[in-house]
PDB file of N, CA and C in Angstrom:
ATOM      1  N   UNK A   1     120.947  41.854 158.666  1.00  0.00           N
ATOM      2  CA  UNK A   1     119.920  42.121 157.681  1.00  0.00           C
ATOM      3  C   UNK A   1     118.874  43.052 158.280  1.00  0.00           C
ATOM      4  N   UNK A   2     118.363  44.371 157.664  1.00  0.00           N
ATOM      5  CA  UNK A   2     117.810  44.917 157.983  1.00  0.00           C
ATOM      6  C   UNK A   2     116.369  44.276 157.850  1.00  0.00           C
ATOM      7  N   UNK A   3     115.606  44.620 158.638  1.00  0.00           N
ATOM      8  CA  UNK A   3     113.721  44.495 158.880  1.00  0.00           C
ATOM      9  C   UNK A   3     112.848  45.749 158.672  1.00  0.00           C
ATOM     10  N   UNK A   4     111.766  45.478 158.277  1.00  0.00           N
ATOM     11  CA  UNK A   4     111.064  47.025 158.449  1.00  0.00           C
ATOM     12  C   UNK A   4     109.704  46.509 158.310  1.00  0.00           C
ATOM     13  N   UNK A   5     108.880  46.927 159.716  1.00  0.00           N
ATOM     14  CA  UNK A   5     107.491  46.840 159.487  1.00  0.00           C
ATOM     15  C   UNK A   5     106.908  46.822 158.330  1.00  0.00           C
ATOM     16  N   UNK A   6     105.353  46.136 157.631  1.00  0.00           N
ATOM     17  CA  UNK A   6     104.596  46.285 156.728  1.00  0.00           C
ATOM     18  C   UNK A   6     104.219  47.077 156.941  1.00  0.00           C
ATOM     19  N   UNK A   7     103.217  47.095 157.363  1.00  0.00           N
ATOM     20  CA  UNK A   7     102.207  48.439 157.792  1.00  0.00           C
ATOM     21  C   UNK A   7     102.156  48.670 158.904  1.00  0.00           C
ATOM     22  N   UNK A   8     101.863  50.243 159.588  1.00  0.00           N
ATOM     23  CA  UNK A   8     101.948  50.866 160.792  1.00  0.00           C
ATOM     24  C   UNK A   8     100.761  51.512 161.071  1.00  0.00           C
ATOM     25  N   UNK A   9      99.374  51.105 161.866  1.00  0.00           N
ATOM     26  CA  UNK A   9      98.650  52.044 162.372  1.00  0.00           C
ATOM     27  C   UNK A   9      98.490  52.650 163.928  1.00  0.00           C
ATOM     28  N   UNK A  10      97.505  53.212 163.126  1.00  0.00           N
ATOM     29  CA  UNK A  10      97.135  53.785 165.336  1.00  0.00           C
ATOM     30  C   UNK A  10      95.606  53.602 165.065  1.00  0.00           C
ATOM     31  N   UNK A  11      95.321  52.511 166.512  1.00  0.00           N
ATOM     32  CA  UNK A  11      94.053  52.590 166.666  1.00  0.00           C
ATOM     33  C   UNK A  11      93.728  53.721 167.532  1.00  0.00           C
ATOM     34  N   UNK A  12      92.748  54.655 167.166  1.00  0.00           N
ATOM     35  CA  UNK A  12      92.020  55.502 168.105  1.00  0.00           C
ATOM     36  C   UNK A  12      91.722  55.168 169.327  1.00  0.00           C
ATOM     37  N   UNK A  13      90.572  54.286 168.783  1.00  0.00           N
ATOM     38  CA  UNK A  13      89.735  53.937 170.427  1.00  0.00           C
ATOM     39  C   UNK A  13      90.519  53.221 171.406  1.00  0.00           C
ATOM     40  N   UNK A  14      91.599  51.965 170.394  1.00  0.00           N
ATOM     41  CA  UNK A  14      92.463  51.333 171.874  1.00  0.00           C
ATOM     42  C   UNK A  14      93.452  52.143 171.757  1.00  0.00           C
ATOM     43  N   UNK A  15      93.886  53.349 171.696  1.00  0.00           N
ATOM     44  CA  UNK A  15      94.824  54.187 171.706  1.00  0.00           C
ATOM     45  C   UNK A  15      96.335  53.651 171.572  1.00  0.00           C
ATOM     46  N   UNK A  16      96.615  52.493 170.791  1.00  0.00           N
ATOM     47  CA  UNK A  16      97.846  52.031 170.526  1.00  0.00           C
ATOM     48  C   UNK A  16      98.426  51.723 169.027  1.00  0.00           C
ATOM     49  N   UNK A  17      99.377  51.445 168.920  1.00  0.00           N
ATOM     50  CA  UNK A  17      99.568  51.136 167.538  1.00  0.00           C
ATOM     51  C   UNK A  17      99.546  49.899 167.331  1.00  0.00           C
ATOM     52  N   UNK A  18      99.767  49.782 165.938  1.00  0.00           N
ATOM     53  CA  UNK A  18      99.403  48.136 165.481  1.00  0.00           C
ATOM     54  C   UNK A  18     100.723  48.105 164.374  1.00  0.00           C
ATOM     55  N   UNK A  19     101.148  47.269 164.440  1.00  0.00           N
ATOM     56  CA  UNK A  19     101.678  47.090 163.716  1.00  0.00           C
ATOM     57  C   UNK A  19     101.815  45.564 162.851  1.00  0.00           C
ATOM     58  N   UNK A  20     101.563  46.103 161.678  1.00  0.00           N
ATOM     59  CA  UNK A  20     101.087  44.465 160.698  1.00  0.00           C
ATOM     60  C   UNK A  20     102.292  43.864 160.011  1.00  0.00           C
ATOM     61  N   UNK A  21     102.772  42.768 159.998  1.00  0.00           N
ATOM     62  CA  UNK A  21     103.493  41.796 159.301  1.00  0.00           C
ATOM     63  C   UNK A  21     103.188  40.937 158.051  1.00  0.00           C
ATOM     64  N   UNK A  22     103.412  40.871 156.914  1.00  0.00           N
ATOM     65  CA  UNK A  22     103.377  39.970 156.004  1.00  0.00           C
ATOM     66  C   UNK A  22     103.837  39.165 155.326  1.00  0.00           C
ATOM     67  N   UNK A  23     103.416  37.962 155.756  1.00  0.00           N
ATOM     68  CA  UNK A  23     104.367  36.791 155.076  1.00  0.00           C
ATOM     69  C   UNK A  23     103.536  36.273 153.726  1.00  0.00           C
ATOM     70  N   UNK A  24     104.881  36.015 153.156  1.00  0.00           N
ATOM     71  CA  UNK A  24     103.652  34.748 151.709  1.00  0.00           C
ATOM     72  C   UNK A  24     103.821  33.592 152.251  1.00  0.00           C
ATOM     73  N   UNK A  25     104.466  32.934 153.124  1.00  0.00           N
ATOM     74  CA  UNK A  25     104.099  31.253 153.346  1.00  0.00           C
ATOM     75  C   UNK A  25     103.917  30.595 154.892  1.00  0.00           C
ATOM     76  N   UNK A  26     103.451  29.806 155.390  1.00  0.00           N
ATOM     77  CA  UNK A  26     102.890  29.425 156.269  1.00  0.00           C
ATOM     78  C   UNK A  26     104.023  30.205 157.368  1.00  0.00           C
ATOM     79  N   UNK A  27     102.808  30.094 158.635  1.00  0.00           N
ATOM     80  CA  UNK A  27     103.621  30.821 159.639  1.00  0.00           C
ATOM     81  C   UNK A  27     105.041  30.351 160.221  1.00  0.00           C
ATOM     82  N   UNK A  28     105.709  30.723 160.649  1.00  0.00           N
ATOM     83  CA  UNK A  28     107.114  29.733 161.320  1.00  0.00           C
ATOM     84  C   UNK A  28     107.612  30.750 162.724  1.00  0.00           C
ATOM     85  N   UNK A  29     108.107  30.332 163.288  1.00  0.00           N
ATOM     86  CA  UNK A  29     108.335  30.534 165.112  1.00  0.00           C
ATOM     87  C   UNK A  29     108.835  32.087 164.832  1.00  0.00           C
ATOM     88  N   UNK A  30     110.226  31.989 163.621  1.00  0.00           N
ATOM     89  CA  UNK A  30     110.968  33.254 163.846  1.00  0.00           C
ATOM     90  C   UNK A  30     110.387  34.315 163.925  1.00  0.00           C
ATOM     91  N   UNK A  31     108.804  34.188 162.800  1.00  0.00           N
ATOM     92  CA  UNK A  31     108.021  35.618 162.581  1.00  0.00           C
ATOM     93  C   UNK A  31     107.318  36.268 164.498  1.00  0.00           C
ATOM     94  N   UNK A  32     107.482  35.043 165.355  1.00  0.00           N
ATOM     95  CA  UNK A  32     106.976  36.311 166.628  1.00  0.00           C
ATOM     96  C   UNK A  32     108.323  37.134 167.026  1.00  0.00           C
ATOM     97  N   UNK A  33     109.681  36.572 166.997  1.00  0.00           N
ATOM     98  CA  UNK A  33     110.935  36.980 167.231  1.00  0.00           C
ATOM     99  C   UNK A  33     110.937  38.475 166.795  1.00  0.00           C
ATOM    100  N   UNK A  34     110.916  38.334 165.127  1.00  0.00           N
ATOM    101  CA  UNK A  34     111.050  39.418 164.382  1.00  0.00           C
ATOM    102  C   UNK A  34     109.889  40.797 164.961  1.00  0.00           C
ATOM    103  N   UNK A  35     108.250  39.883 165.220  1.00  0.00           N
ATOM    104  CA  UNK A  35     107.242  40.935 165.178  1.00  0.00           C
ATOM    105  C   UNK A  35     107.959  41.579 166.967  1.00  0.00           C
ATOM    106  N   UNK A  36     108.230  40.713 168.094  1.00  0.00           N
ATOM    107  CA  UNK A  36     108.612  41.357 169.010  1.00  0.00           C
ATOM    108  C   UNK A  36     109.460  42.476 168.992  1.00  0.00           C
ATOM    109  N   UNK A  37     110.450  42.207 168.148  1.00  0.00           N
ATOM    110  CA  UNK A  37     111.448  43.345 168.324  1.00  0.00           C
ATOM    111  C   UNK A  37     110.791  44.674 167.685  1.00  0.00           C
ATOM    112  N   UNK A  38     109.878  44.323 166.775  1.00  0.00           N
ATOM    113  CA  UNK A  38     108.881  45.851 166.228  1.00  0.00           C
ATOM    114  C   UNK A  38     108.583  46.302 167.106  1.00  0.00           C
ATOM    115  N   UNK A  39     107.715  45.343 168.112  1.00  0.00           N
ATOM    116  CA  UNK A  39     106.876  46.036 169.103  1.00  0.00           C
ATOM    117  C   UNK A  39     107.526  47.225 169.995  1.00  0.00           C
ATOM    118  N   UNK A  40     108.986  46.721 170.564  1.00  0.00           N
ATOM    119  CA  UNK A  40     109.512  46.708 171.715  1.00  0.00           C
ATOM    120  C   UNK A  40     110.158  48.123 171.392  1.00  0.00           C
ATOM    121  N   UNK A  41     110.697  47.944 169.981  1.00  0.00           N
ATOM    122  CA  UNK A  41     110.945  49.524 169.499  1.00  0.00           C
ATOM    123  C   UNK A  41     110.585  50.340 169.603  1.00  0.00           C
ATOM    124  N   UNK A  42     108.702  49.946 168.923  1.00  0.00           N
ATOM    125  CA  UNK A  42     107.922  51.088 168.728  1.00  0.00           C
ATOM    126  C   UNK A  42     107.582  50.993 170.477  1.00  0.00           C
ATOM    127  N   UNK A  43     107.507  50.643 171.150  1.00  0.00           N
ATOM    128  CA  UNK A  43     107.213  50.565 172.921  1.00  0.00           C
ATOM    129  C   UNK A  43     108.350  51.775 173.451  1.00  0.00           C
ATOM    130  N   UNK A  44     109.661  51.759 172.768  1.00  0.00           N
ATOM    131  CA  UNK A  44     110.471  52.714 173.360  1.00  0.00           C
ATOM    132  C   UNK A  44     110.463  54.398 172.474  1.00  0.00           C
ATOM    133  N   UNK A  45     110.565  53.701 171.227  1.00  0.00           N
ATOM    134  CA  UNK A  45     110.314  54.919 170.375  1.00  0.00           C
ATOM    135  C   UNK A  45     109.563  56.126 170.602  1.00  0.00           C
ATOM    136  N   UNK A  46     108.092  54.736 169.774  1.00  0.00           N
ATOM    137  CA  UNK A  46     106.848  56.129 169.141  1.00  0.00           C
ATOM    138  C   UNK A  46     105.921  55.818 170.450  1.00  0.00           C
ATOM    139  N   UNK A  47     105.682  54.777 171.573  1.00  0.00           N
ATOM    140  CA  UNK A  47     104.716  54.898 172.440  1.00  0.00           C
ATOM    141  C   UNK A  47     104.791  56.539 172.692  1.00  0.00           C
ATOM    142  N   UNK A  48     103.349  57.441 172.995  1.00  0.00           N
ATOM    143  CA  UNK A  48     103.067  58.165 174.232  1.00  0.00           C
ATOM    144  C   UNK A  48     103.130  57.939 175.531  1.00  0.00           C
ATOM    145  N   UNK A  49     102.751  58.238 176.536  1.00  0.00           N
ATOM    146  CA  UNK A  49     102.525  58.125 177.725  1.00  0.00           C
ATOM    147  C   UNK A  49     101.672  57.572 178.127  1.00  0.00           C
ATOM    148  N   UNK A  50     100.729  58.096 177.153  1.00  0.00           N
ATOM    149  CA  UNK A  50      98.844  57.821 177.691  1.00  0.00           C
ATOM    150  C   UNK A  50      98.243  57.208 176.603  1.00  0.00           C
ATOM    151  N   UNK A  51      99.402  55.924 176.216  1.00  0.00           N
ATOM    152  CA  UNK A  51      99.325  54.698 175.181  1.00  0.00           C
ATOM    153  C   UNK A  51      99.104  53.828 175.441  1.00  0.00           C
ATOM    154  N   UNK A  52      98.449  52.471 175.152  1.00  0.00           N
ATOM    155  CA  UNK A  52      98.269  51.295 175.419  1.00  0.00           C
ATOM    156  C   UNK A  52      99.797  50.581 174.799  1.00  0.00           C
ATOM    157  N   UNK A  53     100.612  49.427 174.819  1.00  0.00           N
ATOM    158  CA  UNK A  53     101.275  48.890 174.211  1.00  0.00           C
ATOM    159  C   UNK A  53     100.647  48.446 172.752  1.00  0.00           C
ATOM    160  N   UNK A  54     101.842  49.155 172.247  1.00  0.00           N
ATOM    161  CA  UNK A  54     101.529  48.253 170.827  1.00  0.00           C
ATOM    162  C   UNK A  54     101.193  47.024 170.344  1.00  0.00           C
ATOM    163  N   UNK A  55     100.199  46.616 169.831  1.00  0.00           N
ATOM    164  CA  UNK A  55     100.044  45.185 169.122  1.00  0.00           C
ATOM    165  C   UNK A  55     100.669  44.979 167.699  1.00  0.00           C
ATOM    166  N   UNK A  56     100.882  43.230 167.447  1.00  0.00           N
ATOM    167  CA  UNK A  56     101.536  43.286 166.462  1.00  0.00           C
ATOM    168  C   UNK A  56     100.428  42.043 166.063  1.00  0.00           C
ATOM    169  N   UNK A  57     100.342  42.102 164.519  1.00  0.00           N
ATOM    170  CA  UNK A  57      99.825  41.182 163.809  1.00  0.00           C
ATOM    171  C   UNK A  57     100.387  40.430 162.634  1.00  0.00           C
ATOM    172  N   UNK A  58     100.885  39.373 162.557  1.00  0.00           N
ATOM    173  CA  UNK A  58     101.390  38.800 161.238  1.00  0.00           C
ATOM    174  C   UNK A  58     100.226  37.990 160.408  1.00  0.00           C
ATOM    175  N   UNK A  59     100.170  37.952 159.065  1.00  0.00           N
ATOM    176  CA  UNK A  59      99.047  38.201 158.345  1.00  0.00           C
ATOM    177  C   UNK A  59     100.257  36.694 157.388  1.00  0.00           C
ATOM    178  N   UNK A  60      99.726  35.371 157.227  1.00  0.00           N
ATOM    179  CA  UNK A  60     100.574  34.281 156.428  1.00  0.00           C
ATOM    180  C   UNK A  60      99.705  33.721 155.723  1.00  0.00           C
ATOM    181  N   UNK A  61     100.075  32.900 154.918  1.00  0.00           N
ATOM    182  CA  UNK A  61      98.746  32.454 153.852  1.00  0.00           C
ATOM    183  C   UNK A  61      98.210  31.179 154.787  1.00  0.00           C
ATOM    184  N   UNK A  62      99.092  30.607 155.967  1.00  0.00           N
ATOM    185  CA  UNK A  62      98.978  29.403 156.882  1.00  0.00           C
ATOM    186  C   UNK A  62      99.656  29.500 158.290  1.00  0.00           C
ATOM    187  N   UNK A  63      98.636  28.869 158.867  1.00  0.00           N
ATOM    188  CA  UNK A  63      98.984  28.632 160.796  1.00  0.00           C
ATOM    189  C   UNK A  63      98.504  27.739 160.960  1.00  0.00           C
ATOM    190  N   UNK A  64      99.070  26.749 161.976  1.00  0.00           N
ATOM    191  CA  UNK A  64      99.054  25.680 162.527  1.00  0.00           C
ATOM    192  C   UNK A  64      98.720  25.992 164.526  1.00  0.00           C
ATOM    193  N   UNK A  65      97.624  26.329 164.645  1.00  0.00           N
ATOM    194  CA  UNK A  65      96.566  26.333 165.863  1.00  0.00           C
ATOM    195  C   UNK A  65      97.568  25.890 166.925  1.00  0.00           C
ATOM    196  N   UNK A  66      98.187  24.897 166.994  1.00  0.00           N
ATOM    197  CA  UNK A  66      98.818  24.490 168.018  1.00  0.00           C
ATOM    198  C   UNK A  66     100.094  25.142 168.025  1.00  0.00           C
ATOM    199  N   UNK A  67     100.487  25.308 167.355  1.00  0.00           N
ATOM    200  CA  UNK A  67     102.221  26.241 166.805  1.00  0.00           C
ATOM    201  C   UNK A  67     101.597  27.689 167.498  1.00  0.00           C
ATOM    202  N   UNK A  68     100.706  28.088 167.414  1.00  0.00           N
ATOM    203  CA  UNK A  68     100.561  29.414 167.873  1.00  0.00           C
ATOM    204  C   UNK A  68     100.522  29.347 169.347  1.00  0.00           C
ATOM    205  N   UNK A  69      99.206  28.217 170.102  1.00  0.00           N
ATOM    206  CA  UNK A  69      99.083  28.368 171.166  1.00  0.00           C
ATOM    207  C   UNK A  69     100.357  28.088 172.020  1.00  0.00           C
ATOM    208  N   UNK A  70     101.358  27.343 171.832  1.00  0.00           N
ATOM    209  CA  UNK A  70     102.563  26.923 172.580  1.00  0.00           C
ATOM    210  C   UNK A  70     103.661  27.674 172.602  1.00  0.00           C
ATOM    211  N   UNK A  71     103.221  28.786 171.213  1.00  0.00           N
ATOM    212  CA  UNK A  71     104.366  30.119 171.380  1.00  0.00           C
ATOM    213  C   UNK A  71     103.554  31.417 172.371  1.00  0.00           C
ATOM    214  N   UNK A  72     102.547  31.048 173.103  1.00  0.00           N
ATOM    215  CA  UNK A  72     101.539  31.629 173.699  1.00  0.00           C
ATOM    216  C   UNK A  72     101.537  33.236 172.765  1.00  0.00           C
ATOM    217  N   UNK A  73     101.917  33.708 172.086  1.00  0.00           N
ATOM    218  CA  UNK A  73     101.239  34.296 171.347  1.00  0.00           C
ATOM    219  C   UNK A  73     100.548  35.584 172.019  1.00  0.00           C
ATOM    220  N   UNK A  74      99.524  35.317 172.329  1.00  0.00           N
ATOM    221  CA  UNK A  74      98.405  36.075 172.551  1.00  0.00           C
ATOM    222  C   UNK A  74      98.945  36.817 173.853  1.00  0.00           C
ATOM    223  N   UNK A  75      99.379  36.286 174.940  1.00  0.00           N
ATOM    224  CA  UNK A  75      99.913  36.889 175.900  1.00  0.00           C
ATOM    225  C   UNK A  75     101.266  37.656 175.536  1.00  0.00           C
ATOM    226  N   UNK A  76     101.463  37.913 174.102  1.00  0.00           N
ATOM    227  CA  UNK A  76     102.760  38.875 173.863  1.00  0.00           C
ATOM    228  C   UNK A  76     102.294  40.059 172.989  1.00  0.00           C
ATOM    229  N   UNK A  77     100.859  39.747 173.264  1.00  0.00           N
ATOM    230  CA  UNK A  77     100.227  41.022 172.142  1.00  0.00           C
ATOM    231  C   UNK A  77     100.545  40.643 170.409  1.00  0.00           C
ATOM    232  N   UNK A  78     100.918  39.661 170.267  1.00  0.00           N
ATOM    233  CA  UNK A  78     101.092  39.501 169.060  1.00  0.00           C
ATOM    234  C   UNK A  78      99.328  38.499 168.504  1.00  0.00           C
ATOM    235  N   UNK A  79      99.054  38.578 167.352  1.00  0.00           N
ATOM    236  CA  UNK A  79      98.622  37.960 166.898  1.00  0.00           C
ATOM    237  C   UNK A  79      98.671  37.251 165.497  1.00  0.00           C
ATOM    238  N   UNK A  80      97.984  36.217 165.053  1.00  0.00           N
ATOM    239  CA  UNK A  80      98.739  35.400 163.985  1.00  0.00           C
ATOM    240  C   UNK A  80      96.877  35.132 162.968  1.00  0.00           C
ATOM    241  N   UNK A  81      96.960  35.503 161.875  1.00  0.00           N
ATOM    242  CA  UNK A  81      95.985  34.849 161.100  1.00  0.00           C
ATOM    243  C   UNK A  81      96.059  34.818 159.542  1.00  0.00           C
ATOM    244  N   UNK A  82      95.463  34.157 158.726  1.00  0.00           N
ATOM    245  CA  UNK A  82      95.742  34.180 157.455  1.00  0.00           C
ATOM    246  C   UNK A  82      94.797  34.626 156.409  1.00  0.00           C
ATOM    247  N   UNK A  83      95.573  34.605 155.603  1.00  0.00           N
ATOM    248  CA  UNK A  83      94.816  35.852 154.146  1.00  0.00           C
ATOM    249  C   UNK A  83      94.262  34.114 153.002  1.00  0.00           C
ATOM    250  N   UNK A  84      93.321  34.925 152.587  1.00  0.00           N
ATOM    251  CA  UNK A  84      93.390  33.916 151.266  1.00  0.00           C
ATOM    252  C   UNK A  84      93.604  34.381 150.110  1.00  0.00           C
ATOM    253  N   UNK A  85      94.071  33.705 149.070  1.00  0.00           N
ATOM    254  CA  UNK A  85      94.455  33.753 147.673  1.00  0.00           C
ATOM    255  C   UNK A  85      93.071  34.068 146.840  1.00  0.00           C
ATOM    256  N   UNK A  86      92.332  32.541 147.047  1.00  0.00           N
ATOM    257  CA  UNK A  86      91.352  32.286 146.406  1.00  0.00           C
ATOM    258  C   UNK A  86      89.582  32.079 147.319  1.00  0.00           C
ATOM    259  N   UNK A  87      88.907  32.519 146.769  1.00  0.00           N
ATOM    260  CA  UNK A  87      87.451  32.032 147.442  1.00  0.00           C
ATOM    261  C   UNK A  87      87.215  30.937 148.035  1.00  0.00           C
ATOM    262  N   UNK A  88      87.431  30.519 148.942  1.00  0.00           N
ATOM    263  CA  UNK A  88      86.969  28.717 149.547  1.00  0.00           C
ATOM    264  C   UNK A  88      85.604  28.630 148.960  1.00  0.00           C
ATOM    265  N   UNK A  89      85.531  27.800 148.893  1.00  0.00           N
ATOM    266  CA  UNK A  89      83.835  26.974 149.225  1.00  0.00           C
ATOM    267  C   UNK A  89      82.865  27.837 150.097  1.00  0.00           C
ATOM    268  N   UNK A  90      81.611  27.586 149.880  1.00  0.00           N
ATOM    269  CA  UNK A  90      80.873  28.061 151.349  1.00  0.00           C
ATOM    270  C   UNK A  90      80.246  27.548 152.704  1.00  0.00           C
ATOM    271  N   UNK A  91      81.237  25.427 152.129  1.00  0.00           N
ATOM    272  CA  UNK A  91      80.818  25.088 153.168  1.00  0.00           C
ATOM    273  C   UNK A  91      82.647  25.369 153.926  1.00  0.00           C
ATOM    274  N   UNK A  92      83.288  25.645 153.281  1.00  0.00           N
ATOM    275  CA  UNK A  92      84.594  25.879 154.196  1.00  0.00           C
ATOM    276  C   UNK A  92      84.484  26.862 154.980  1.00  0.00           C
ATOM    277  N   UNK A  93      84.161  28.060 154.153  1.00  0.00           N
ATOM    278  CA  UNK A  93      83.516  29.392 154.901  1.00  0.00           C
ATOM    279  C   UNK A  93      82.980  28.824 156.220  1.00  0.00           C
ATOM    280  N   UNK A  94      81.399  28.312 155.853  1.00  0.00           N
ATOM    281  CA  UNK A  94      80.387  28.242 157.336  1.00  0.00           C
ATOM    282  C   UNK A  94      81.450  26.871 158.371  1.00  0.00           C
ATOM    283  N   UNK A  95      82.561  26.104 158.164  1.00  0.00           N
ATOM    284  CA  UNK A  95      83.274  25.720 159.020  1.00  0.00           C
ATOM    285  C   UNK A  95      83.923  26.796 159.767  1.00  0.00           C
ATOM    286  N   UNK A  96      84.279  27.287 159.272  1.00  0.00           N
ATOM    287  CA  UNK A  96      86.006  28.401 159.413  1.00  0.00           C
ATOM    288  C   UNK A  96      85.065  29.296 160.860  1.00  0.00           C
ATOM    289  N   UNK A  97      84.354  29.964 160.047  1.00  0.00           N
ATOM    290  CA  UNK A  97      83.085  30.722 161.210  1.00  0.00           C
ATOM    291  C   UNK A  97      82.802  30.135 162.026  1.00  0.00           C
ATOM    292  N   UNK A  98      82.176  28.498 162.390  1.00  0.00           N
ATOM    293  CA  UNK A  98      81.659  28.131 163.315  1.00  0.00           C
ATOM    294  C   UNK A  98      83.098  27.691 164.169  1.00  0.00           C
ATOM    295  N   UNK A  99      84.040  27.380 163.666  1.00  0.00           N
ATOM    296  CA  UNK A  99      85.523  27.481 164.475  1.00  0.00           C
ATOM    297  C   UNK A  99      85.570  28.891 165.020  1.00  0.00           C
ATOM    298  N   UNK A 100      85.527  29.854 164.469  1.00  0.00           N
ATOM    299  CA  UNK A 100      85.807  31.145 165.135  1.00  0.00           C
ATOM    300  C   UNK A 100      85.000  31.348 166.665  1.00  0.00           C
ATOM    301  N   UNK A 101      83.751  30.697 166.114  1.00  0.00           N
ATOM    302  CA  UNK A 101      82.447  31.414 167.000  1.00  0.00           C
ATOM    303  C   UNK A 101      82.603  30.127 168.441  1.00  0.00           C
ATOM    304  N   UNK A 102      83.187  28.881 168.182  1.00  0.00           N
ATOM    305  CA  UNK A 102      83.451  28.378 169.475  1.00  0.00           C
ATOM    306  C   UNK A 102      84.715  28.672 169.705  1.00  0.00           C
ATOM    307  N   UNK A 103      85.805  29.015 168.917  1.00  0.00           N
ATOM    308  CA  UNK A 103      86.889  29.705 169.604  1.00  0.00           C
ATOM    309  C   UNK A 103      86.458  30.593 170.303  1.00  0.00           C
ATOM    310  N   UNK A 104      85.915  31.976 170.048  1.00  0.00           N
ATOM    311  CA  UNK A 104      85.883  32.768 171.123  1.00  0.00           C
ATOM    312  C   UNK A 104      84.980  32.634 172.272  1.00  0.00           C
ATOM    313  N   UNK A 105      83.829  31.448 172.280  1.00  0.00           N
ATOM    314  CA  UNK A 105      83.087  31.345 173.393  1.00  0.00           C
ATOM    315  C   UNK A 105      84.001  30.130 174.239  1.00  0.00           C
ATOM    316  N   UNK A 106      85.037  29.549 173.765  1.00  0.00           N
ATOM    317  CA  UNK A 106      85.596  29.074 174.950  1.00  0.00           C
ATOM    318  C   UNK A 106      86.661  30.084 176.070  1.00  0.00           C
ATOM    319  N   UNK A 107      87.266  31.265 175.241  1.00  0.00           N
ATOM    320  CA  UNK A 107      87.902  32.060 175.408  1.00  0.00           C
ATOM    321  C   UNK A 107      86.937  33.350 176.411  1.00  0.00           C
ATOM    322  N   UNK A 108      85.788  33.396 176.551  1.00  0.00           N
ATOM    323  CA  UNK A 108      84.929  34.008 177.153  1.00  0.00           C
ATOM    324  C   UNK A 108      84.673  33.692 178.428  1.00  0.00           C
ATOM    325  N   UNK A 109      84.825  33.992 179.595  1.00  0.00           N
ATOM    326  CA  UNK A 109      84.167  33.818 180.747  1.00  0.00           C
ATOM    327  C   UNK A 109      82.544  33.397 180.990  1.00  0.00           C
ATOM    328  N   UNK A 110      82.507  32.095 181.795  1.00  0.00           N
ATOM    329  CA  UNK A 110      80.935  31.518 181.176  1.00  0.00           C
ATOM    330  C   UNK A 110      79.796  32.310 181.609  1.00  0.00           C
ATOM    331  N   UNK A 111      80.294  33.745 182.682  1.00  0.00           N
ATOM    332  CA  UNK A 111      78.956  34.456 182.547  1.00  0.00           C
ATOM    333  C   UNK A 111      78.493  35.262 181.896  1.00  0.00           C
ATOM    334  N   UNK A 112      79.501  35.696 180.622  1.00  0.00           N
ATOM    335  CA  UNK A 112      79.134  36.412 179.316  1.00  0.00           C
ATOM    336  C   UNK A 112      78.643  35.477 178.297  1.00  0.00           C
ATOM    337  N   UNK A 113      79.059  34.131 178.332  1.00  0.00           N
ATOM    338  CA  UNK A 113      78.519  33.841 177.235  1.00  0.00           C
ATOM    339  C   UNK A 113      76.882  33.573 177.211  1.00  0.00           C
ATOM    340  N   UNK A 114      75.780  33.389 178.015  1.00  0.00           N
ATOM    341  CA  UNK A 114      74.868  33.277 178.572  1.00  0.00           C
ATOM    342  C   UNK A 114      74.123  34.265 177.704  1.00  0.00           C
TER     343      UNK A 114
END
């Protein structure tokens, strides 16, 4: 069965491409399988020389936090997050944010976060 990227950019400033994935239903293991082999293509393909490796992003309406971290994920350049349908709430909103904002300060080295 053939595959074909969603969308294909190039970031300027990190001088690599991106390449985006879209699912309609919660995330599942196969989608890093599939997004790797994009990468690895476009890594032999369309990389330049004086390229960063491509990143890949899959975009699902659902992820399960722990399903991501144990496929380590992040150390494959891939990343995983979800779209919404509908408007949440705004106290779901100010959760979702304050999850983000101690996600990335645990992910920070403690003399930046200061």
């Amino acid at each position: 069965m053939l595959s074909y990227i969603d969308l294909l950019f190039y970031n300027r400033k990190l001088k690599r491409l991106v390449a985006i994935d879209l699912k309609l239903g919660n995330f599942r293991h196969e989608y890093k399988s599939q997004m790797e082999l994009y990468l690895r293509w476009l890594a032999k393909y369309d990389q330049e020389s004086d390229e960063q490796s491509p990143l890949g992003i899959i975009l699902c309406a659902g992820k399960k936090q722990e399903q991501i971290e144990l496929l380590e994920l992040d150390k494959s350049g891939i990343h995983v997050a979800e779209y919404l349908t509908v408007l949440p709430s705004k106290e779901l909103l100010q959760a979702k944010l304050q999850q983000a904002i101690a996600s990335a300060r645990r992910r920070l080295p403690s003399s930046e976060q200061d």
